[in-house]
N, C-alpha and C. Protein backbone atom coordinates (compact mmCIF):
# COMPACT_ATOMS: atom_id res chain seq x y z
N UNK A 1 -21.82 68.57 9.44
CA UNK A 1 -21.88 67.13 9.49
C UNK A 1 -22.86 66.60 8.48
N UNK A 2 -22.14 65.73 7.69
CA UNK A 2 -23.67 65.17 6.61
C UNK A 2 -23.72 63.92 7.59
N UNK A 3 -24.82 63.31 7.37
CA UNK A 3 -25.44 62.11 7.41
C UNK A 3 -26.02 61.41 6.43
N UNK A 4 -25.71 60.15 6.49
CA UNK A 4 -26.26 59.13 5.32
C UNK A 4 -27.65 58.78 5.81
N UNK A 5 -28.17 58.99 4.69
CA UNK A 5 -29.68 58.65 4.25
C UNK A 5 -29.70 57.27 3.94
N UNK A 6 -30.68 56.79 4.25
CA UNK A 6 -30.42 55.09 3.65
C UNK A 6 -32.22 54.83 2.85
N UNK A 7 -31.97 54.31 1.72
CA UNK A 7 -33.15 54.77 1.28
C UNK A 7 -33.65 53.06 1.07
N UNK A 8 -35.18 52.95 0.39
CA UNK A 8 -35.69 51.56 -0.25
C UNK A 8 -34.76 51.07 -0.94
N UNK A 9 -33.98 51.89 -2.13
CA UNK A 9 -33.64 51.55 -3.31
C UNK A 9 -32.63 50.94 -2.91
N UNK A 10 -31.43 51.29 -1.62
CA UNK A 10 -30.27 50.40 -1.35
C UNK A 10 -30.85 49.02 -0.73
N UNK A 11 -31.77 49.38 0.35
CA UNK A 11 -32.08 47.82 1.06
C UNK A 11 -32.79 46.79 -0.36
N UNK A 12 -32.96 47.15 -1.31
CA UNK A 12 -33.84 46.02 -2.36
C UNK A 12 -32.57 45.92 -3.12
N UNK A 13 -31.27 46.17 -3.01
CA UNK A 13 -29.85 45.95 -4.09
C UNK A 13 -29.97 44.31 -3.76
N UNK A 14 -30.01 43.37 -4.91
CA UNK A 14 -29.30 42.19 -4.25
C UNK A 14 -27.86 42.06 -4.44
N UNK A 15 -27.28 41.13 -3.26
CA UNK A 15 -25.79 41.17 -2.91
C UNK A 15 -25.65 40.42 -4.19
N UNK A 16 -24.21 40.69 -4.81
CA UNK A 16 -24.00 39.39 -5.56
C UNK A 16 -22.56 38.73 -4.69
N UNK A 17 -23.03 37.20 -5.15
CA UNK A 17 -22.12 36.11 -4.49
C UNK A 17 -20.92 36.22 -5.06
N UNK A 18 -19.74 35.23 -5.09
CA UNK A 18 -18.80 34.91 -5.61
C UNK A 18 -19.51 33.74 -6.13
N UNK A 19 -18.49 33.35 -7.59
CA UNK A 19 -19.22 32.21 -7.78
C UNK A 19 -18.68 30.93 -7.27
N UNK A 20 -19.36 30.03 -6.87
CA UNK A 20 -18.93 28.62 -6.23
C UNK A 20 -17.67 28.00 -7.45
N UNK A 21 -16.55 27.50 -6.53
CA UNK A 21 -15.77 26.94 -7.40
C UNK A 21 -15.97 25.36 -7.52
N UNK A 22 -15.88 24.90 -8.42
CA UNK A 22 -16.34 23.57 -8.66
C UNK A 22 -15.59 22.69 -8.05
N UNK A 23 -15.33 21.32 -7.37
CA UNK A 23 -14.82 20.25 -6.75
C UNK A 23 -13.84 20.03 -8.02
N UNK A 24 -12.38 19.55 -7.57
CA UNK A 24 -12.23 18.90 -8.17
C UNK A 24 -12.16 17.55 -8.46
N UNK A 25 -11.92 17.09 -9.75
CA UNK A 25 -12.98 15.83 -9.29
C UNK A 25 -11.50 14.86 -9.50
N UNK A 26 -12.25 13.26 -8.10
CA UNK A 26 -11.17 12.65 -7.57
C UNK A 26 -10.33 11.86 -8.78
N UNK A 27 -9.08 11.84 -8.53
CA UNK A 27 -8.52 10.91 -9.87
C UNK A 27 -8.21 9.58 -9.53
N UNK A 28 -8.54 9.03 -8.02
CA UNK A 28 -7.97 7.61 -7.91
C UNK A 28 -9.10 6.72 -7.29
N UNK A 29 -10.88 7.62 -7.55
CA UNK A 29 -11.99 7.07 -6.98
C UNK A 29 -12.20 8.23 -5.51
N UNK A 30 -13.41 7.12 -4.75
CA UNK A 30 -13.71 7.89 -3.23
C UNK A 30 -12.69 7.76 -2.45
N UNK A 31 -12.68 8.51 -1.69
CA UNK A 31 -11.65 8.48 -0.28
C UNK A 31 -11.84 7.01 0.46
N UNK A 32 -10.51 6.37 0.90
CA UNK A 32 -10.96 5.03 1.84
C UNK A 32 -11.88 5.06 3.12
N UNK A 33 -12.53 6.78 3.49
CA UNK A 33 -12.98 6.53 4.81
C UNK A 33 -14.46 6.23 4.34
N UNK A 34 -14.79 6.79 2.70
CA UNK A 34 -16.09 6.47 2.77
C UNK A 34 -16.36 5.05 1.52
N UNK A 35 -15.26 4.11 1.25
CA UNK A 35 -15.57 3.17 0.71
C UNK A 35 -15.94 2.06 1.10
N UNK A 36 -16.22 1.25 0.81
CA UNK A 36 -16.31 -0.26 1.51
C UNK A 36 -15.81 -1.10 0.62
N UNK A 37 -14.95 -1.66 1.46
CA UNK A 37 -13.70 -2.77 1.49
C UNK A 37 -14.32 -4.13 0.70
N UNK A 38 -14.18 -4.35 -0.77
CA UNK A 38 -14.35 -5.54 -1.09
C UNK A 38 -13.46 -7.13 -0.88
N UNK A 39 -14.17 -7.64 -0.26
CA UNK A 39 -12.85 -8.10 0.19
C UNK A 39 -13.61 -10.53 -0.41
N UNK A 40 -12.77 -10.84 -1.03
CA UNK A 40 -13.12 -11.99 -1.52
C UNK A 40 -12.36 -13.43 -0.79
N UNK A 41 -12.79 -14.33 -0.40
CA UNK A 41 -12.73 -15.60 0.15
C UNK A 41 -12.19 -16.47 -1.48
N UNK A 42 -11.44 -17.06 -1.34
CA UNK A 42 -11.46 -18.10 -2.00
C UNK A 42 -9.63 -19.56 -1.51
N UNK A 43 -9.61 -20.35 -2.27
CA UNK A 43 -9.29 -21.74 -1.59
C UNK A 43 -7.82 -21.72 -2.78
N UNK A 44 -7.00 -21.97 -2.45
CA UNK A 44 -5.51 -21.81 -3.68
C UNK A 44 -4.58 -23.05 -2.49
N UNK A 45 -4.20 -23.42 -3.28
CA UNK A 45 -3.41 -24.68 -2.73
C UNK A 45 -3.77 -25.49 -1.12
N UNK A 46 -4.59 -25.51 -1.43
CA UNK A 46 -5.24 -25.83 0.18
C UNK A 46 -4.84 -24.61 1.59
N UNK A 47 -5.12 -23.78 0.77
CA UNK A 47 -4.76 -22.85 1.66
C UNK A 47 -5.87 -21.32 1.51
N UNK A 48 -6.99 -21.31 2.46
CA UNK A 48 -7.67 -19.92 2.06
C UNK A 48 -7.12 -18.64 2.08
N UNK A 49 -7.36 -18.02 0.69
CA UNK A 49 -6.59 -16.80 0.73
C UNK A 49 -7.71 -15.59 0.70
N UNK A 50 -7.83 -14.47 0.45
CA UNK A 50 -8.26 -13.29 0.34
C UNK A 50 -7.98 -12.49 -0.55
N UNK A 51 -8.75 -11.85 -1.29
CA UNK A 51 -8.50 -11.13 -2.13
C UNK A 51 -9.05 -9.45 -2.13
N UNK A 52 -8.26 -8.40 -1.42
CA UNK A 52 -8.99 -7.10 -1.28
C UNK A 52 -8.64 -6.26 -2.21
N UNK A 53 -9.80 -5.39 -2.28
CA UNK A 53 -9.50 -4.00 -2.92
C UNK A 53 -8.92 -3.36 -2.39
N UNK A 54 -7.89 -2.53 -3.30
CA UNK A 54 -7.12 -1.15 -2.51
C UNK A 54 -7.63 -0.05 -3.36
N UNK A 55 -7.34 1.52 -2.29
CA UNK A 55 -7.45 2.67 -2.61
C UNK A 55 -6.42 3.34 -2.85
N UNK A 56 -6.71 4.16 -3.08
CA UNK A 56 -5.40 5.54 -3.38
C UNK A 56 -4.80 5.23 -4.91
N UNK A 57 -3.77 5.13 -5.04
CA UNK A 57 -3.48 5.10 -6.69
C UNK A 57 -3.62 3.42 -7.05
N UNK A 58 -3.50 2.73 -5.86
CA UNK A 58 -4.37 0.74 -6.14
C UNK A 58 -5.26 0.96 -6.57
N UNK A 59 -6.46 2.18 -6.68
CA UNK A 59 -8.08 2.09 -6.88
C UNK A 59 -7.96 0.96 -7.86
N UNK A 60 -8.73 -0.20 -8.02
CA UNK A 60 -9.25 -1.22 -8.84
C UNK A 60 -8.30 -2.31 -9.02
N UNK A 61 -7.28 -2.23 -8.00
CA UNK A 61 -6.46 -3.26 -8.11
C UNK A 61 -6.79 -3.83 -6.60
N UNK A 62 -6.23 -5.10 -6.50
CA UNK A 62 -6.30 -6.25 -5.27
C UNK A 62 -5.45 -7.05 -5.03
N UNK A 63 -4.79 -6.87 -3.72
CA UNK A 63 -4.03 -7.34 -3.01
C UNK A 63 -4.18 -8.93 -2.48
N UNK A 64 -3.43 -9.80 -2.51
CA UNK A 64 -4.28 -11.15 -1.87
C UNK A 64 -2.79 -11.74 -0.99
N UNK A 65 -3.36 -12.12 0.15
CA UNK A 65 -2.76 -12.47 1.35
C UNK A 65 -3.71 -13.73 2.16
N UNK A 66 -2.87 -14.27 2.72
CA UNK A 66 -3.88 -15.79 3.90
C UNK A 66 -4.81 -15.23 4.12
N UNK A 67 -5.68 -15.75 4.68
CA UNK A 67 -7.22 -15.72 5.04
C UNK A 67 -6.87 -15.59 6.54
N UNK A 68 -5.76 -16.24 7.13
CA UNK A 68 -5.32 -16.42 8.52
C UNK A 68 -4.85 -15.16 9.13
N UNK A 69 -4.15 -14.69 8.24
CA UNK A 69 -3.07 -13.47 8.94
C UNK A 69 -4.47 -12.56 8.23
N UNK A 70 -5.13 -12.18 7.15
CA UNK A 70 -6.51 -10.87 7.46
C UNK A 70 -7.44 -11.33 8.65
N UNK A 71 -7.48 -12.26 9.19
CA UNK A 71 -8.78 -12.25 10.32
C UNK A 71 -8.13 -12.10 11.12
N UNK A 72 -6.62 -11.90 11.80
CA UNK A 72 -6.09 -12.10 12.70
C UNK A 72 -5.74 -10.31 13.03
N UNK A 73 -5.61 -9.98 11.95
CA UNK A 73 -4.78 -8.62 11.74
C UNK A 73 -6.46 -7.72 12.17
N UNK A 74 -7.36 -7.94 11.69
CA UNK A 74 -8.69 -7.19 11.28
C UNK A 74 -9.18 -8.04 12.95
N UNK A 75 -8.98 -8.81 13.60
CA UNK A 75 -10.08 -9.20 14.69
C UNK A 75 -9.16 -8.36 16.01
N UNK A 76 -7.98 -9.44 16.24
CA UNK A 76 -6.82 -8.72 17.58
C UNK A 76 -6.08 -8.06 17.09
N UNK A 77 -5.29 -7.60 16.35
CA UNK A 77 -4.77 -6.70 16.45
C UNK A 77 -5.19 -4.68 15.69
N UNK A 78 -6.15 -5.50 15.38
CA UNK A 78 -7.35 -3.41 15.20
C UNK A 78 -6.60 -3.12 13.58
N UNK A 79 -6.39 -4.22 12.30
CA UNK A 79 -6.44 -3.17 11.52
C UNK A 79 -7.41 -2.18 10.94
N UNK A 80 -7.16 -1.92 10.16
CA UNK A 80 -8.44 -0.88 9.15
C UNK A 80 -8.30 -1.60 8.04
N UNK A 81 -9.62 -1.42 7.56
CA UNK A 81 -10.36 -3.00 6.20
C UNK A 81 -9.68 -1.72 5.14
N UNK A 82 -9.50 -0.73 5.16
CA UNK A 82 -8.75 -0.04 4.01
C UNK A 82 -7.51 0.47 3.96
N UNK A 83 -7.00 -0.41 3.10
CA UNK A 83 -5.38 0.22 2.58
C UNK A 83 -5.19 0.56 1.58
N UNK A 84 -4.15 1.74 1.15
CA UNK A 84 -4.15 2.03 0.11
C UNK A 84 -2.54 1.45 -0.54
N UNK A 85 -2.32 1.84 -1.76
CA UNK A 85 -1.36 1.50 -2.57
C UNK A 85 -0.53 3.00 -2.79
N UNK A 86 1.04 2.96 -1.81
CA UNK A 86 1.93 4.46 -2.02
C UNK A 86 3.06 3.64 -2.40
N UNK A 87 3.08 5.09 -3.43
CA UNK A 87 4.90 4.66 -3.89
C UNK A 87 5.84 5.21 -2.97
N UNK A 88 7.09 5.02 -2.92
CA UNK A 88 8.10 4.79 -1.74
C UNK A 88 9.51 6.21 -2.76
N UNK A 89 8.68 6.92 -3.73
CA UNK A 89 9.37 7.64 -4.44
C UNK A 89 11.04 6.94 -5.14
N UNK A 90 10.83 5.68 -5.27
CA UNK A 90 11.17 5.17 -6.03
C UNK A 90 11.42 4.10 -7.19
N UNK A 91 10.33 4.42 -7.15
CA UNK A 91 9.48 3.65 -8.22
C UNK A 91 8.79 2.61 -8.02
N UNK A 92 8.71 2.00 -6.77
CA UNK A 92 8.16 0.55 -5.97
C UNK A 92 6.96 1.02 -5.31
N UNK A 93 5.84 0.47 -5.33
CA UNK A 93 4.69 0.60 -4.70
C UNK A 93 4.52 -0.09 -3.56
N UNK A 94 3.78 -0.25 -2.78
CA UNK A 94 3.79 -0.95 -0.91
C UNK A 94 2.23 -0.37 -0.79
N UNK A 95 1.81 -1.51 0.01
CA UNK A 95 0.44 -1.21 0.22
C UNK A 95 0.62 -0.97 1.63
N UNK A 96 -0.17 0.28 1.95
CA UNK A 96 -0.09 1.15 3.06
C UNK A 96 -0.99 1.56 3.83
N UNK A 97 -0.86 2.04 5.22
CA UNK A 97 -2.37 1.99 5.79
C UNK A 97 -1.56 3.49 6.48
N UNK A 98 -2.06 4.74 6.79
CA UNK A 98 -1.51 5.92 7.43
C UNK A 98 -2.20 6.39 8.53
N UNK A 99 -2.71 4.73 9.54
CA UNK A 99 -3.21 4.91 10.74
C UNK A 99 -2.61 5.12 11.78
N UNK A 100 -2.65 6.14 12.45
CA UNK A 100 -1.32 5.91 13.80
C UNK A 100 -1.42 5.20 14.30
N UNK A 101 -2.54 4.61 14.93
CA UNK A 101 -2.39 2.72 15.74
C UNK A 101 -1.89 1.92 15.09
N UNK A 102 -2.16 1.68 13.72
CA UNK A 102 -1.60 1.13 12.88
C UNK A 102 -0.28 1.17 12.55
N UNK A 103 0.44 2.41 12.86
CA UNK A 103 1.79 2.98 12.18
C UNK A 103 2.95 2.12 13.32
N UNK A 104 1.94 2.60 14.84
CA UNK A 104 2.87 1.84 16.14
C UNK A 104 2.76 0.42 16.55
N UNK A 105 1.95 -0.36 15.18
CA UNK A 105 2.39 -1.40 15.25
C UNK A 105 3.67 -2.07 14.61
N UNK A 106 3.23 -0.72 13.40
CA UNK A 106 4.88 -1.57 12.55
C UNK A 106 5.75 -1.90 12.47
N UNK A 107 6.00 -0.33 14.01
CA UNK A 107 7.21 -0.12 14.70
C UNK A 107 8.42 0.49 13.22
N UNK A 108 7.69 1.22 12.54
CA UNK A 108 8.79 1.83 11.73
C UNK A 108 8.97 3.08 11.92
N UNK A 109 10.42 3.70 11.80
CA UNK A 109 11.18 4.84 12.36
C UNK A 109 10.91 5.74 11.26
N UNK A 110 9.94 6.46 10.95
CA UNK A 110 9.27 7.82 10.57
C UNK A 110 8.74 8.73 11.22
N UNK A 111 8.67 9.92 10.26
CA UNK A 111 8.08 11.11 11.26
C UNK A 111 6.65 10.90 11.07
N UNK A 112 6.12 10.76 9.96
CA UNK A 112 4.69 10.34 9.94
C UNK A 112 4.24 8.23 10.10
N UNK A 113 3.51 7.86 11.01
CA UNK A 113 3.49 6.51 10.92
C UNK A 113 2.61 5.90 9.77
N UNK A 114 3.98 5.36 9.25
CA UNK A 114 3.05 4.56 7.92
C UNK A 114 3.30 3.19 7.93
N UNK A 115 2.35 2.08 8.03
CA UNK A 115 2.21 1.05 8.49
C UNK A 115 2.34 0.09 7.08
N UNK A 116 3.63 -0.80 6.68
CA UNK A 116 3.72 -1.18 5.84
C UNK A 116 2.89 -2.91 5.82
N UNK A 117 1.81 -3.36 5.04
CA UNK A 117 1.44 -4.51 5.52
C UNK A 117 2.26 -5.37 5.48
N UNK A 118 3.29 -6.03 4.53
CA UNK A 118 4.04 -6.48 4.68
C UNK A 118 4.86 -6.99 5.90
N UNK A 119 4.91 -5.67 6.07
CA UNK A 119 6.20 -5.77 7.83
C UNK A 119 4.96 -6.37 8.99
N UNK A 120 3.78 -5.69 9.03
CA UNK A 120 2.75 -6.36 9.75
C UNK A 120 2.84 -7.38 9.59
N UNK A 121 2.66 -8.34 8.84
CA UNK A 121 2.44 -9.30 8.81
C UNK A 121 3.81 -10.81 8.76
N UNK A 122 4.89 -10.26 8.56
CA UNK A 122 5.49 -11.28 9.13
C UNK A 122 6.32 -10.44 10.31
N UNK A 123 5.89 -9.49 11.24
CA UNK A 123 6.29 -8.72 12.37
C UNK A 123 8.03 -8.41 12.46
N UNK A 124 7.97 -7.80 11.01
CA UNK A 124 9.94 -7.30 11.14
C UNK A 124 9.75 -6.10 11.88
N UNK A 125 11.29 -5.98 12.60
CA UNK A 125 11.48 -4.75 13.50
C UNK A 125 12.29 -4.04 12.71
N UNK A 126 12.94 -2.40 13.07
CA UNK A 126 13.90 -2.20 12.94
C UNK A 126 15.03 -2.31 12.78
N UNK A 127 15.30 -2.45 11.81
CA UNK A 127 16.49 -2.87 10.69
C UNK A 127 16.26 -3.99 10.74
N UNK A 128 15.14 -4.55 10.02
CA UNK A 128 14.76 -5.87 9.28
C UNK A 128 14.52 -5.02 8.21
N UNK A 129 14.24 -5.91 6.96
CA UNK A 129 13.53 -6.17 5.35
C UNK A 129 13.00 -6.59 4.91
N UNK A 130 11.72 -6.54 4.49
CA UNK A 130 10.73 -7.59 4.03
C UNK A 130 10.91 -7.68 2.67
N UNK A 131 11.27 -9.15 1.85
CA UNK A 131 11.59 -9.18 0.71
C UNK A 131 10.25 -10.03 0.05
N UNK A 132 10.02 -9.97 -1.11
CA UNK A 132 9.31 -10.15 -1.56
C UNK A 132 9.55 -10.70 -2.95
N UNK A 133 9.78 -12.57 -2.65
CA UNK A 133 10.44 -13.05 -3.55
C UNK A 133 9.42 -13.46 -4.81
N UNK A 134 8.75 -13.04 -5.51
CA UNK A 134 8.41 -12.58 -6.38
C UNK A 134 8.00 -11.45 -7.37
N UNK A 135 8.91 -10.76 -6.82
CA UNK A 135 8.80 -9.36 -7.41
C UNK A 135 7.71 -7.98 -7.20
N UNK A 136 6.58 -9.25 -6.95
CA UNK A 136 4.59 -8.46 -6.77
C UNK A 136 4.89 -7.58 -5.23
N UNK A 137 4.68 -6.82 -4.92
CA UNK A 137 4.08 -6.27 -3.88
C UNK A 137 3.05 -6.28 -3.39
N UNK A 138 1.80 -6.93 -4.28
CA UNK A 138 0.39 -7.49 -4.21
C UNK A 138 0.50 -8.51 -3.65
N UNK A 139 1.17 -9.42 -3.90
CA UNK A 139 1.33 -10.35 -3.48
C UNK A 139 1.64 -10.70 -1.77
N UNK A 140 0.94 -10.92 -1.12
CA UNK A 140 1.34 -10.27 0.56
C UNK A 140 1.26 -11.95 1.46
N UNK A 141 1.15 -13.21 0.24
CA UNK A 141 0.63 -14.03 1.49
C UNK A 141 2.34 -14.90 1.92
N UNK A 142 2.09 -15.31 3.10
CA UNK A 142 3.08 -15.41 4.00
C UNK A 142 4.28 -16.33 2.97
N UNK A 143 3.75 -17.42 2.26
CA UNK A 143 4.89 -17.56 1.41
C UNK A 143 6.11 -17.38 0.65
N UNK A 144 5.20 -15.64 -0.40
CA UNK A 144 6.15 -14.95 -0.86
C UNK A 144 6.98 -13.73 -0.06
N UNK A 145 6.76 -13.78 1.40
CA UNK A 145 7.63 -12.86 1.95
C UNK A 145 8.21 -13.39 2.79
N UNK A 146 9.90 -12.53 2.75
CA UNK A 146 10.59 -13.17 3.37
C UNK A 146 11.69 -12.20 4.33
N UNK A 147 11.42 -12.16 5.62
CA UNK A 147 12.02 -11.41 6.52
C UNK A 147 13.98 -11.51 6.78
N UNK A 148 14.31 -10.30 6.40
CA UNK A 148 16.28 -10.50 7.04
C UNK A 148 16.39 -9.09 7.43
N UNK A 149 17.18 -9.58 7.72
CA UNK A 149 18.39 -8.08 8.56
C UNK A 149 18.66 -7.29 7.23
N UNK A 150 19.22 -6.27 7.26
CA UNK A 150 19.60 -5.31 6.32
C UNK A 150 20.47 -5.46 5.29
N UNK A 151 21.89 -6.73 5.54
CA UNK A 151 22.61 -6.57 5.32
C UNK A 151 22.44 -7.91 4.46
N UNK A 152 21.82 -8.69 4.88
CA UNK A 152 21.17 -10.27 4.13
C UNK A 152 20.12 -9.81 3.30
N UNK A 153 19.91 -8.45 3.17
CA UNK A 153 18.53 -8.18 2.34
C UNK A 153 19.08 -7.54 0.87
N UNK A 154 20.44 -7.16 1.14
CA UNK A 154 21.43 -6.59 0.30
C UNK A 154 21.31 -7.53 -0.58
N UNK A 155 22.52 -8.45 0.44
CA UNK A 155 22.93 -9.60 -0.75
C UNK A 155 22.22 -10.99 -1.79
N UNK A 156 20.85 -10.59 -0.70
CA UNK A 156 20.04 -11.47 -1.39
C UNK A 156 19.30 -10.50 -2.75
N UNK A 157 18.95 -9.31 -2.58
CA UNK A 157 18.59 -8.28 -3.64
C UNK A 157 20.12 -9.23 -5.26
N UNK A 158 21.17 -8.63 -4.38
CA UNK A 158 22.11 -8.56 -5.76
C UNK A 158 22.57 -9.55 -5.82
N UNK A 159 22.17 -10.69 -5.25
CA UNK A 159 22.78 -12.20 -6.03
C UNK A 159 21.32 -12.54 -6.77
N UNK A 160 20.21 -12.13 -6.54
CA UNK A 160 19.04 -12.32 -7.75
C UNK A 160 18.80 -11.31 -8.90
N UNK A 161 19.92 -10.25 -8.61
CA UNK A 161 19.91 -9.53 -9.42
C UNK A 161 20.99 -10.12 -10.63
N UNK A 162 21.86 -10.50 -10.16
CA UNK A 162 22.99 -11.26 -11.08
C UNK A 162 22.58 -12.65 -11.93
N UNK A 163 21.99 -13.33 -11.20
CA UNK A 163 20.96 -14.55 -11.67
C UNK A 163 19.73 -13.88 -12.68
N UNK A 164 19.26 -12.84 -12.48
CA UNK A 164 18.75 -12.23 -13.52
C UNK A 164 19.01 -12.03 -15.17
N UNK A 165 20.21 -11.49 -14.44
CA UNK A 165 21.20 -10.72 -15.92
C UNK A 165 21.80 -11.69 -16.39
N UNK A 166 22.28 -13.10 -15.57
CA UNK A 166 22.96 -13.92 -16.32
C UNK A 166 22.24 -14.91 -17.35
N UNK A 167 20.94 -14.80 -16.81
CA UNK A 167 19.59 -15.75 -17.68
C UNK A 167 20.07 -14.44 -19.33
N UNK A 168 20.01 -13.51 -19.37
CA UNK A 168 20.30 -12.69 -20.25
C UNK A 168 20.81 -12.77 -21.37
């Protein structure tokens, strides 16, 4: 039977580490849980509006909506002061919040709840459309959006699409 000897010279080896891999670093700013929400007051047609920052690929862009429907949304009904800006993988952006309280307000039929502000805010259900008659998706205050059924969301899409092409 041998036995191992264990001598000074092994207990004084220092271990070597792996080396630390570096962070990579963020491409759309901080995460929304550790930012704070700039969020601006100001007065547009006699009407106070708001002007917030968004995160996620929005970093440095701002969304502006009533002053009425953000204190209403942010006091009773529990939003979160941070939303970010996701594309819909087709080429349209929607400012988005991926809170589950948030998601079961929207009442939209996904596997993950993603809470479109839009639909929040003029309260479309299932198989409604929130149109957005100026093209902006930034644009969120109650004016430029405009709630229909699926099938009125069609035809209103391709009769402004034709009025488009015919300016042409």
């Amino acid at each position: 039977m041998s036995a191992t000897v264990s001598t000074a010279v092994d207990a004084a080896a220092p271990q070597v580490l792996p080396k630390a891999r570096k962070r990579k670093r963020r491409r759309y700013g901080k995460s929304p849980k550790s930012c704070p929400v700039k969020v601006e007051r100001f007065m547009e047609d006699d009407i106070e509006r708001v002007r917030v920052s968004l995160f996620g690929r929005g970093f440095g862009q701002h969304m502006v909506l009533d002053a009425a429907d953000w204190d209403d949304g942010l006091g009773k009904k529990g939003w979160p002061e941070c939303w970010v800006l996701c594309g819909n993988g087709k080429g349209l952006d929607y400012v988005k919040s991926s809170q589950r309280r948030v998601g079961s307000q929207a009442t939209q039929q996904s596997g993950v709840p993603k809470a479109t502000l839009a639909r929040l805010i003029v309260g479309a259900m299932p198989g409604e459309a929130v149109i957005y008659r100026d093209g902006n998706h930034l644009n969120l205050r109650r004016s430029n959006l405009l709630k229909l059924d699926r099938e009125a969301a069609g035809r209103w899409r391709s009769e402004r699409l034709t009025t488009a092409c015919n300016r042409l």
